[in-house]
C-alpha atoms as a PDB file:
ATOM      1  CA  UNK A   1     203.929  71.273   2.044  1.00  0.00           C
ATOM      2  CA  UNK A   2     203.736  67.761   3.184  1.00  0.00           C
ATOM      3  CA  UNK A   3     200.553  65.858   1.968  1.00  0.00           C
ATOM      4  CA  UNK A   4     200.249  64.497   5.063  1.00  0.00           C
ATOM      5  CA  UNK A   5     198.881  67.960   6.368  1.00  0.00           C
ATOM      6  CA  UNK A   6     196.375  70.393   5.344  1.00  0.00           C
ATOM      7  CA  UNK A   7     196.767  73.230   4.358  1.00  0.00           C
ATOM      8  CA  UNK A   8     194.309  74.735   7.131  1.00  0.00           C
ATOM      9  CA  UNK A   9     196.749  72.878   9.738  1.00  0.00           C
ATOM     10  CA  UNK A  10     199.973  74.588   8.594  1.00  0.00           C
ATOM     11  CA  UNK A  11     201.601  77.101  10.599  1.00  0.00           C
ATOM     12  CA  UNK A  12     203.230  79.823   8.393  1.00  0.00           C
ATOM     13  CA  UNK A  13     207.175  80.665   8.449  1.00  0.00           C
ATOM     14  CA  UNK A  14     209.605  83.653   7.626  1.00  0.00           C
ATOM     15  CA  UNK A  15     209.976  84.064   3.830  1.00  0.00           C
ATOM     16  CA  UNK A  16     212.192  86.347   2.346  1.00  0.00           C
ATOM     17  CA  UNK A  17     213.492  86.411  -0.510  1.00  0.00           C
ATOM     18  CA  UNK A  18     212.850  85.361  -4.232  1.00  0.00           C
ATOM     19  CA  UNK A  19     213.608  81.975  -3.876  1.00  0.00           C
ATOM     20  CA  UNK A  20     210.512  81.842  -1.803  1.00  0.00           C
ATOM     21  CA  UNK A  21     208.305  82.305  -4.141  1.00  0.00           C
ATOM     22  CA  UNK A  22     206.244  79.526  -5.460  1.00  0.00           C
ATOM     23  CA  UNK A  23     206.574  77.311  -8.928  1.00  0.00           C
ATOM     24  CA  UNK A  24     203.249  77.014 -10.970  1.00  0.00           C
ATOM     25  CA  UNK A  25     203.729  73.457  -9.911  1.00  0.00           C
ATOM     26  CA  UNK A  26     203.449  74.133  -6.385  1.00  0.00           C
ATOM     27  CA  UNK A  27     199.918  76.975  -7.420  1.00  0.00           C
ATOM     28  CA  UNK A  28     198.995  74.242  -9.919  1.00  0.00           C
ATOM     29  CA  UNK A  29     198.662  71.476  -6.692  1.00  0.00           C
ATOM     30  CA  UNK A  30     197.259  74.041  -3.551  1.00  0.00           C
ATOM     31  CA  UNK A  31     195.027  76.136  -5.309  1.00  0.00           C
ATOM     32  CA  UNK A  32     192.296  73.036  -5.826  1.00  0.00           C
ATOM     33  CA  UNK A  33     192.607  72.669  -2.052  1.00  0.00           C
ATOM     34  CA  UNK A  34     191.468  76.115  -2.211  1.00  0.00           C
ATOM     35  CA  UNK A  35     187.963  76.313  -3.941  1.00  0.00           C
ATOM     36  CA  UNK A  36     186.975  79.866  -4.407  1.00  0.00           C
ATOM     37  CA  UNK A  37     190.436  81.412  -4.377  1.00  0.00           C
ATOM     38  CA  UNK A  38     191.365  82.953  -7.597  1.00  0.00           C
ATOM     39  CA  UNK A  39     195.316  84.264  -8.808  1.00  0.00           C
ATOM     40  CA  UNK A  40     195.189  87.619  -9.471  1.00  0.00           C
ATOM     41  CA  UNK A  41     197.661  90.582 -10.464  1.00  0.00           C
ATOM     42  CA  UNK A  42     199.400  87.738 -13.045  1.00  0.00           C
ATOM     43  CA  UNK A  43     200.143  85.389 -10.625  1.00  0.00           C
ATOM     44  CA  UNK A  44     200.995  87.309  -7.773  1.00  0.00           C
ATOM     45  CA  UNK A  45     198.005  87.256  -5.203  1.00  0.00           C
ATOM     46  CA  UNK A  46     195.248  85.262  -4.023  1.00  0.00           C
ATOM     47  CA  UNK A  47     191.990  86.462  -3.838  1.00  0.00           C
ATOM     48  CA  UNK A  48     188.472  85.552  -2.535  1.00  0.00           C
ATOM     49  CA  UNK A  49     185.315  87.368  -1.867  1.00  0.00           C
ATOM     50  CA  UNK A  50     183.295  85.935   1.698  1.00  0.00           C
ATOM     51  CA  UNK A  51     179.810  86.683   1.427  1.00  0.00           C
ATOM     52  CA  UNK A  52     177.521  86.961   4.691  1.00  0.00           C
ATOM     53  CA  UNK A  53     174.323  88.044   5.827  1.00  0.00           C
ATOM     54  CA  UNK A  54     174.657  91.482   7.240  1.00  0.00           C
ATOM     55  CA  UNK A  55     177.321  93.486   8.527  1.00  0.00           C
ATOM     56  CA  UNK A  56     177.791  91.839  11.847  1.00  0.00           C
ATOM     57  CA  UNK A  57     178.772  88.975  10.140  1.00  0.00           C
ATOM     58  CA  UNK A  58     180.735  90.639   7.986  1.00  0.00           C
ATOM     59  CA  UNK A  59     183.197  91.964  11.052  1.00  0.00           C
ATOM     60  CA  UNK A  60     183.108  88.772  12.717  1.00  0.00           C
ATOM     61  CA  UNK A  61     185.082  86.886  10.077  1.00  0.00           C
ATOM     62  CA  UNK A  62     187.050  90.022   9.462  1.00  0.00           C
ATOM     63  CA  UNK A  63     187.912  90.172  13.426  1.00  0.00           C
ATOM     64  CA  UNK A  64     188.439  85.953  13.435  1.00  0.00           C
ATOM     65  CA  UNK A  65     190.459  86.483  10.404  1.00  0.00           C
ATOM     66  CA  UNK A  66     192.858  89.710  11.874  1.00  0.00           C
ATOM     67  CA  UNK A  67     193.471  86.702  14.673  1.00  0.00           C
ATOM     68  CA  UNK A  68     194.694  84.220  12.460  1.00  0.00           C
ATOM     69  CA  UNK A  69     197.023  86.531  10.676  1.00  0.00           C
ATOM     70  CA  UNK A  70     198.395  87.928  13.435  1.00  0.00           C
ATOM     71  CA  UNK A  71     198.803  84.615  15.343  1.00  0.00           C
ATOM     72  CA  UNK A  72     200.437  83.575  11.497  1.00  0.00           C
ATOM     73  CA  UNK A  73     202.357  86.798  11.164  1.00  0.00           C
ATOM     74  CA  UNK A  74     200.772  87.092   7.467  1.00  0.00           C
ATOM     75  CA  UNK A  75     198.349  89.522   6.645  1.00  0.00           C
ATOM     76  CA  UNK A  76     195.949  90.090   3.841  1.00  0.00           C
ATOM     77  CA  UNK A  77     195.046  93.221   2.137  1.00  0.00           C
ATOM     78  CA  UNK A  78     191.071  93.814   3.145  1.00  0.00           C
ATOM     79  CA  UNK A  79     187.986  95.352   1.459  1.00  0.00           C
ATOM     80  CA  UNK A  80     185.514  95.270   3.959  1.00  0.00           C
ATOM     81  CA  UNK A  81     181.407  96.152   2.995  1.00  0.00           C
ATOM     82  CA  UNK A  82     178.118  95.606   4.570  1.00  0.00           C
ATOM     83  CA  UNK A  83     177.902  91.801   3.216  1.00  0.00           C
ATOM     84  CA  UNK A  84     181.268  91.034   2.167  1.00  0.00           C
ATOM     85  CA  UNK A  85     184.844  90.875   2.754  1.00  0.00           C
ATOM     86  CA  UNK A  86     187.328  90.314  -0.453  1.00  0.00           C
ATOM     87  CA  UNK A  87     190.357  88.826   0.892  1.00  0.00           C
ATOM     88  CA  UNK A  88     194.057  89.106  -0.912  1.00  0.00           C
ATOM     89  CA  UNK A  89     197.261  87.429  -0.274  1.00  0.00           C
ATOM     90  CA  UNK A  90     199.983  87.890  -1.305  1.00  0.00           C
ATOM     91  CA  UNK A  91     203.684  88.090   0.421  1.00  0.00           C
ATOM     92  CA  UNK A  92     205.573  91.329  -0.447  1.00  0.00           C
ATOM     93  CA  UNK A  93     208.907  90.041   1.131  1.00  0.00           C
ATOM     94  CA  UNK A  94     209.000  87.340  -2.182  1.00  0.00           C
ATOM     95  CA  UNK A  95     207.498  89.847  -4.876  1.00  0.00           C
ATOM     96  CA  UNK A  96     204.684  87.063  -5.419  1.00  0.00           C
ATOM     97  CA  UNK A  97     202.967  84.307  -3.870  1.00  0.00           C
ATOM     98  CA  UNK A  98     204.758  81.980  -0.895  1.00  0.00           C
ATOM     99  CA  UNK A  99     203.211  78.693   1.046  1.00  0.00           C
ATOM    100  CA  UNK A 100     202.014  81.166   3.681  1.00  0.00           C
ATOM    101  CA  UNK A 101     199.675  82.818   1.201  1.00  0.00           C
ATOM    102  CA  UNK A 102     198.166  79.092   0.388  1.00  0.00           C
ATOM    103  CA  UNK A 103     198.067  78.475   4.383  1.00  0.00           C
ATOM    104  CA  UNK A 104     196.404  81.731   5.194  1.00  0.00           C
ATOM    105  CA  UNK A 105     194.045  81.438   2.132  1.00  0.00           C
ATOM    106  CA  UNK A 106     193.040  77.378   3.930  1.00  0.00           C
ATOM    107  CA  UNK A 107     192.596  79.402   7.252  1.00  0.00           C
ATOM    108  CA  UNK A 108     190.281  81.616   5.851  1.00  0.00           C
ATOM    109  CA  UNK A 109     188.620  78.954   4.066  1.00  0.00           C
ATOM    110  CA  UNK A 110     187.734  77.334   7.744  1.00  0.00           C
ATOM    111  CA  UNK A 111     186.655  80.556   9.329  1.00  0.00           C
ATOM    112  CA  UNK A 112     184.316  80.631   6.652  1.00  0.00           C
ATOM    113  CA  UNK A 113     182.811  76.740   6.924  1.00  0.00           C
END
């Protein structure tokens, strides 16, 4: 990822593969541009829990945020409840966390602000 661009401006791109996967250098730099977002399953997901007001709220981000993934092509694994939604990424075709997870987890982020 260029530090010339955000992460929230990224567009995501085909991974396959292990070699894909992301160094703890790379998870050591993004996740700080990524307040809230936690690694999970030993390294192998992101995941954050949006809070709201009420349950229309709730499916609002959750329908802004189906948008983004599929205009992305990368999808999160969803918990959806009356005032929250817990997010997880994670990028099966790797076995572990790529750059989309990190680009998808900035999206979010925005959809949220």
């Amino acid at each position: 990822m260029s530090d010339l661009i955000p992460l929230s401006h990224a567009h995501c791109m085909p991974r396959r593969g292990s070699e894909h996967r992301v160094t703890e250098a790379s998870i050591r730099e993004w996740l700080p541009e990524i307040p809230g977002w936690e690694l999970v399953e030993n390294g192998h997901a992101l995941r954050r829990t949006f809070t709201f007001k009420d349950y229309y709220r709730t499916m609002s981000f959750v329908n802004a945020l189906a948008h983004v993934a599929n205009a992305e092509d990368h999808h999160p694994d969803l918990s959806v409840h009356y005032d929250r939604c817990v997010v997880r990424f994670s990028t099966h075709d790797v076995g572990g966390l790529s750059e989309n997870d990190f680009i998808c987890a900035a999206k979010a982020d925005a959809l949220y602000a």
